[in-house]
Structure formats: structure tokens, C-alpha cells
Protein backbone atom coordinates (compact mmCIF):
# COMPACT_ATOMS: atom_id res chain seq x y z
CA UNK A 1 114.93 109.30 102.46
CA UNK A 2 112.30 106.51 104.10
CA UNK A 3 113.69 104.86 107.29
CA UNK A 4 112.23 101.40 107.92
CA UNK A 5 112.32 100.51 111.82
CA UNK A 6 110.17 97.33 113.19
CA UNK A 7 107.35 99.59 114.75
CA UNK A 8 107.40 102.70 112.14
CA UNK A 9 108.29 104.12 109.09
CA UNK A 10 109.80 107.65 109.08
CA UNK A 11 110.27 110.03 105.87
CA UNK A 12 107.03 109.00 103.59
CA UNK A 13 104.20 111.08 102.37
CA UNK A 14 101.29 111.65 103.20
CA UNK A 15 97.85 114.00 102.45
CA UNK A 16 98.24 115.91 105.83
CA UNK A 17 101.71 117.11 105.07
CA UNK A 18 103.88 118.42 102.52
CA UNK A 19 106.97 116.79 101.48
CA UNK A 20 107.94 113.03 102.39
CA UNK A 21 108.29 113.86 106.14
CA UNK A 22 105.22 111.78 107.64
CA UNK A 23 106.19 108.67 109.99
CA UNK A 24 103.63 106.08 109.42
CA UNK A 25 103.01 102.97 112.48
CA UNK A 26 103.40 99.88 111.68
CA UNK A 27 100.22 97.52 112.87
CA UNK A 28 99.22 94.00 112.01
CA UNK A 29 97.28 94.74 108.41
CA UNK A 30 99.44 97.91 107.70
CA UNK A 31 100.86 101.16 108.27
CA UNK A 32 98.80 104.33 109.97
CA UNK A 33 100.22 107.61 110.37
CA UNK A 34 100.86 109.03 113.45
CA UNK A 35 99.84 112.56 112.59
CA UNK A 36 95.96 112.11 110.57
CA UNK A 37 95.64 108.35 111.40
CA UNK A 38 95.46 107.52 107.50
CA UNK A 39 95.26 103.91 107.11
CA UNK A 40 97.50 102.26 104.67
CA UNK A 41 96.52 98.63 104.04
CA UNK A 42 99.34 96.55 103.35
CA UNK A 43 100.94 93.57 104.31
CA UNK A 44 103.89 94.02 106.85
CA UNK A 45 106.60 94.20 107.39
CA UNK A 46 107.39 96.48 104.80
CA UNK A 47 109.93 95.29 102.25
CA UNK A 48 110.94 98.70 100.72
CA UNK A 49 110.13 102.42 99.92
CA UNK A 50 109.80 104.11 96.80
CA UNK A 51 108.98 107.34 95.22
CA UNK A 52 107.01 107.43 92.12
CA UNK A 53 104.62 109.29 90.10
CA UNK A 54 100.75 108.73 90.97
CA UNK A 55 97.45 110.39 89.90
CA UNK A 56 97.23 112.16 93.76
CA UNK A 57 99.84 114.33 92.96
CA UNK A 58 100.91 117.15 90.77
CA UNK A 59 102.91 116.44 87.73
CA UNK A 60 106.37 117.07 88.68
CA UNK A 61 106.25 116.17 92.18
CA UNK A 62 106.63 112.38 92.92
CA UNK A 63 105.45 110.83 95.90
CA UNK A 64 106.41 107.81 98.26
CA UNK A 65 105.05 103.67 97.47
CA UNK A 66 105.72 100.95 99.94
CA UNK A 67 106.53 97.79 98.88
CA UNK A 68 104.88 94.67 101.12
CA UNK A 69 105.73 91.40 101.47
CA UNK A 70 103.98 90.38 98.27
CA UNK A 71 105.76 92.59 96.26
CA UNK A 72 102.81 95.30 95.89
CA UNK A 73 103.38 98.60 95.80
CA UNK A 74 100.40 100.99 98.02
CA UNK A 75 101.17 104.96 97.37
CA UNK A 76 101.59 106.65 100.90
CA UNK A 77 99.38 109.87 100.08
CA UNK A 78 96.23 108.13 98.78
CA UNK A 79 96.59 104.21 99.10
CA UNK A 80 96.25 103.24 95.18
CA UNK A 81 97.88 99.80 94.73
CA UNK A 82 99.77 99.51 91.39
């Protein structure tokens, strides 16, 4: 389960780990992980998190979306905005 705090997000995925256990840093244009430095562009602050199904993936495992202000939804792992 995510846990949104005002200077991170803690429990998300990400393409240098396995599972949803990645804690991301909130800056001014989005989120960067702590662990690879993966930039996430979004805007913040983040709204909500999600998990879903995206092509980055394997078929039964489900990874984590965050949901900006604007009500778009960026995957974690690879950054595709659906």
C-alpha cells in the first residue's frame, strides 16, 4: 500500500526494484526516486495511487499509477500517461 507524505511517496514501483516497495521524492514538476533517480513527470502534489495493468509489465502482475492534480494517471515503472 502507497503512502503519500508532502516530501515523498513510499510503497510504488519502480524498474530498479521488484515489488511496489520504491519511495519516490516529491520535487516541483514531479516525483524522482530515491534509489535510480527515475524521473516521473507529473504535476504535484499527488492526488492518489493506483495499481493497474500497463504494457511494462508482465501479464499478471499489476503495477503502481499516480494520479496528479489534473486527474492524469503516469505509471511508476515506465512513466506512460493514460
Amino acid at each position: 500500500m502507497a503512502t503519500i507524505y508532502a516530501d515523498r511517496v513510499e510503497g510504488l514501483a519502480c524498474r530498479c526494484c521488484q515489488g511496489h516497495i520504491a519511495t519516490f521524492k516529491v520535487e516541483k514538476d514531479g516525483l524522482r526516486c530515491l534509489w535510480c533517480s527515475t524521473k516521473i513527470t507529473c504535476r504535484t502534489p499527488v492526488e492518489f495511487v493506483i495499481k493497474g495493468a500497463c504494457a511494462c509489465t508482465p501479464e499478471p502482475d499489476r503495477t503502481t499509477f499516480v494520479v496528479d492534480t489534473d486527474g492524469v494517471k503516469t505509471c511508476t515503472r515506465c512513466g506512460t500517461v493514460r
